[in-house]
N, C-alpha and C. Protein backbone atom coordinates (compact mmCIF):
# COMPACT_ATOMS: atom_id res chain seq x y z
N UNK A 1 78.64 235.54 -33.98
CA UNK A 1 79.53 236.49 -33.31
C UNK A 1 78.74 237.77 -33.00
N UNK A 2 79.04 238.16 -32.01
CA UNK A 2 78.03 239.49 -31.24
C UNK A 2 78.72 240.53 -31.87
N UNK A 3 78.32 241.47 -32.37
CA UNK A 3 78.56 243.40 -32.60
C UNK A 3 78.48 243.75 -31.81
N UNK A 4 79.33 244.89 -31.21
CA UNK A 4 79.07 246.22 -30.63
C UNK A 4 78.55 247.36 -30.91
N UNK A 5 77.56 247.80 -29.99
CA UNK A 5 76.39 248.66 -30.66
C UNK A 5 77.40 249.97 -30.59
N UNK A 6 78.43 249.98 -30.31
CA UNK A 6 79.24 251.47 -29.56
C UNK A 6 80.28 251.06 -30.65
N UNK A 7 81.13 252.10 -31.62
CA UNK A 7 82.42 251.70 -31.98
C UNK A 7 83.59 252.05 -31.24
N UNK A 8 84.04 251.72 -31.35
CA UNK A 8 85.45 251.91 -30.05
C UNK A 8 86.22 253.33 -30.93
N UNK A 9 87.06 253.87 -29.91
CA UNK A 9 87.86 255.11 -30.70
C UNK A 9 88.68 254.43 -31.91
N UNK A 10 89.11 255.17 -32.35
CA UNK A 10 90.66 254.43 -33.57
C UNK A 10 91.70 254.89 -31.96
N UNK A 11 92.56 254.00 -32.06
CA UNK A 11 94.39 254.49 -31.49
C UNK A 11 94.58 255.60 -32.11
N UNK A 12 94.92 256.10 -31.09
CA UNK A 12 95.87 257.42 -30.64
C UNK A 12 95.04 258.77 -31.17
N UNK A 13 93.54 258.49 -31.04
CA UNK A 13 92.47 259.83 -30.91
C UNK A 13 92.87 260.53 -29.67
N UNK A 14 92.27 261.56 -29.76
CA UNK A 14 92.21 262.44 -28.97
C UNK A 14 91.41 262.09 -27.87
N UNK A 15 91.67 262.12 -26.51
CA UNK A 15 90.22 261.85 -25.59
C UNK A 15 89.35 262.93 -24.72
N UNK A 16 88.29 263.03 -25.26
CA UNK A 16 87.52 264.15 -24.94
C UNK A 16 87.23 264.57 -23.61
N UNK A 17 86.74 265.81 -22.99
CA UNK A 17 86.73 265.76 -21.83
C UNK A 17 85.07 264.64 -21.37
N UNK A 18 84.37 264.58 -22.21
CA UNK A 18 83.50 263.69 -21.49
C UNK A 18 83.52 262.11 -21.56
N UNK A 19 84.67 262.10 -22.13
CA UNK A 19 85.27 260.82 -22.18
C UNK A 19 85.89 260.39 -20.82
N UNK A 20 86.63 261.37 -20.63
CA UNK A 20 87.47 261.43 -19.37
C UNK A 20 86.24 261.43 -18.11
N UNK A 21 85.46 262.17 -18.39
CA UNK A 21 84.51 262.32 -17.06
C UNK A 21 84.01 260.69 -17.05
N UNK A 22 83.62 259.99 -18.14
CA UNK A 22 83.42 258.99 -17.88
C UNK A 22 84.29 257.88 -17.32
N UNK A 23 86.13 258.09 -17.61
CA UNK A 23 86.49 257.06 -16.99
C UNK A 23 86.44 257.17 -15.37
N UNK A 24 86.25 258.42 -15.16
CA UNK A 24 85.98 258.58 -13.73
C UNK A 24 84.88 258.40 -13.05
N UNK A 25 83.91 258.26 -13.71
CA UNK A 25 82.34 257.33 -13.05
C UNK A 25 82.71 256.20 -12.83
N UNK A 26 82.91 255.51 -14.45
CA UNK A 26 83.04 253.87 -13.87
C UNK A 26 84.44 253.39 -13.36
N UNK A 27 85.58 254.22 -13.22
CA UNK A 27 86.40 253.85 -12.10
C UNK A 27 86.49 254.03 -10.69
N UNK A 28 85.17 255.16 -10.50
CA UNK A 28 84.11 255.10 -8.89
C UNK A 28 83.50 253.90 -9.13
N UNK A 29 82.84 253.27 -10.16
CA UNK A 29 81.98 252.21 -9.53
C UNK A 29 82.73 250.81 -9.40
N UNK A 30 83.97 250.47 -10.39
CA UNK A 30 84.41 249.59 -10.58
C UNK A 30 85.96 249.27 -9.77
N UNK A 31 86.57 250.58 -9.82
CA UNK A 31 87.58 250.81 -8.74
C UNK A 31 88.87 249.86 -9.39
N UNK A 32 89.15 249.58 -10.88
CA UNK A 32 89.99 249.23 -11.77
C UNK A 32 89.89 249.60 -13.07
N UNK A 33 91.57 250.37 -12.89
CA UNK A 33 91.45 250.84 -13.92
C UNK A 33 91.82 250.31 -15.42
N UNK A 34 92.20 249.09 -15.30
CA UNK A 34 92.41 248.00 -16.72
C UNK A 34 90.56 247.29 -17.33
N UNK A 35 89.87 247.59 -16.29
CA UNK A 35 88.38 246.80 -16.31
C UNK A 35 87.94 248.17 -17.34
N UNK A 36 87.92 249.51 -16.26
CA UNK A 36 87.43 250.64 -17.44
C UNK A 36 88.14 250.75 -18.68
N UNK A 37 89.02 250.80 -19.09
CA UNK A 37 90.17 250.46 -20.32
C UNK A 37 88.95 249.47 -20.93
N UNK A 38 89.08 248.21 -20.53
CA UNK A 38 88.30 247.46 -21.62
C UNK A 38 86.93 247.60 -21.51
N UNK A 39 86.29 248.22 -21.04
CA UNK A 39 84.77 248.72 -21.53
C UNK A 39 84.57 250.51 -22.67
N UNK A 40 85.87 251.12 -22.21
CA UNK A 40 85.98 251.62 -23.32
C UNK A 40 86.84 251.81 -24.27
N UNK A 41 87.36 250.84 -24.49
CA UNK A 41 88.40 250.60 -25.50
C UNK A 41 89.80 251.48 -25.72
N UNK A 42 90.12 251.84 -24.66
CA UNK A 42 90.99 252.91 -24.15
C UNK A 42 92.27 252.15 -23.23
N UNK A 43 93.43 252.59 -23.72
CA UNK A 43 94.75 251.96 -22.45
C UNK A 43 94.40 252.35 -21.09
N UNK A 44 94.70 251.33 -20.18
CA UNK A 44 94.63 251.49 -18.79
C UNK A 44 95.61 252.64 -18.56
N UNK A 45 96.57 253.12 -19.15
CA UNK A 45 97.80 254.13 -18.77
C UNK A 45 97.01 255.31 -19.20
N UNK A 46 95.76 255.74 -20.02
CA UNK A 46 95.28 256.76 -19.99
C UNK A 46 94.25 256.85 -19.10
N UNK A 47 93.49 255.79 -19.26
CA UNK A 47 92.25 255.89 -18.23
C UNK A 47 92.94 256.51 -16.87
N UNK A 48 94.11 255.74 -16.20
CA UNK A 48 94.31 256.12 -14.67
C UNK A 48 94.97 257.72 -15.32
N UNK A 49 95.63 258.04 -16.12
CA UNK A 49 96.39 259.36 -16.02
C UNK A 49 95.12 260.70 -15.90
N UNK A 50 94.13 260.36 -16.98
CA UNK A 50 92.89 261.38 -16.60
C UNK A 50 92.04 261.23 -15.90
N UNK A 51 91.74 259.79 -14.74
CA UNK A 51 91.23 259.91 -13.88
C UNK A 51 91.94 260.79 -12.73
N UNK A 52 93.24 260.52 -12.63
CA UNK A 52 94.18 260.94 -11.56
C UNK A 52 94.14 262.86 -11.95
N UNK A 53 93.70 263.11 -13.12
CA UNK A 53 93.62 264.29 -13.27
C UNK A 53 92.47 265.15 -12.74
N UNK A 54 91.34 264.88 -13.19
CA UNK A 54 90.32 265.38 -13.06
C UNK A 54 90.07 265.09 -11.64
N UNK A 55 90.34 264.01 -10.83
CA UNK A 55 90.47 263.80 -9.36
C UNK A 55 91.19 264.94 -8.62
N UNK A 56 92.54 265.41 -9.41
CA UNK A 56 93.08 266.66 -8.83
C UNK A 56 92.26 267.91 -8.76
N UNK A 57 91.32 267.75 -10.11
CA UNK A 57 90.98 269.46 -10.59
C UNK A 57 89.76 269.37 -9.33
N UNK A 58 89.06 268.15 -8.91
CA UNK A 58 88.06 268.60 -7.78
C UNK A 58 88.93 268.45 -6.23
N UNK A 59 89.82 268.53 -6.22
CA UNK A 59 90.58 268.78 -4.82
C UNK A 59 91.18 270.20 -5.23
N UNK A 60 91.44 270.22 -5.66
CA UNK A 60 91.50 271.81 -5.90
C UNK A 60 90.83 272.74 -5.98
N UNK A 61 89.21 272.46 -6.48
CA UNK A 61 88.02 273.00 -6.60
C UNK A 61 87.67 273.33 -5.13
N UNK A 62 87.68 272.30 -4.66
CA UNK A 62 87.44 272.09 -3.00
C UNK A 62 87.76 273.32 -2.09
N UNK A 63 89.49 273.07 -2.43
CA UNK A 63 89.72 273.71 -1.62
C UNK A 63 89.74 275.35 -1.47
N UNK A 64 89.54 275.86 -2.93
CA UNK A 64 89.65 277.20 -2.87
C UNK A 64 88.29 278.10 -2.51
């Protein structure tokens, strides 16, 4: 049986902001957000809620 060199969070941690920056890389490269969920061991209902966030904070960045 294979190990993971990475341990996954425990449920219901806190998710950091460079956590978050990351679900938003690999949901640019992968473009699903249940695929990023299972590479980092994270619910798809958070991955899309802080991608959809931090997606706002640079349209907003943008525009001002």
């Amino acid at each position: 049986m294979a190990t993971r060199k990475t341990r996954l969070p425990k449920k219901g941690s806190p998710i950091s902001r460079a956590e978050a920056e990351r679900f938003v890389e690999l949901y640019n490269k992968i473009g699903c957000y249940e695929e990023v969920a299972k590479i980092t061991g994270r619910c798809a209902s958070s991955v899309s809620k802080w991608v959809k966030i931090l997606q706002a904070e640079q349209t907003i960045r943008l525009q001002i």
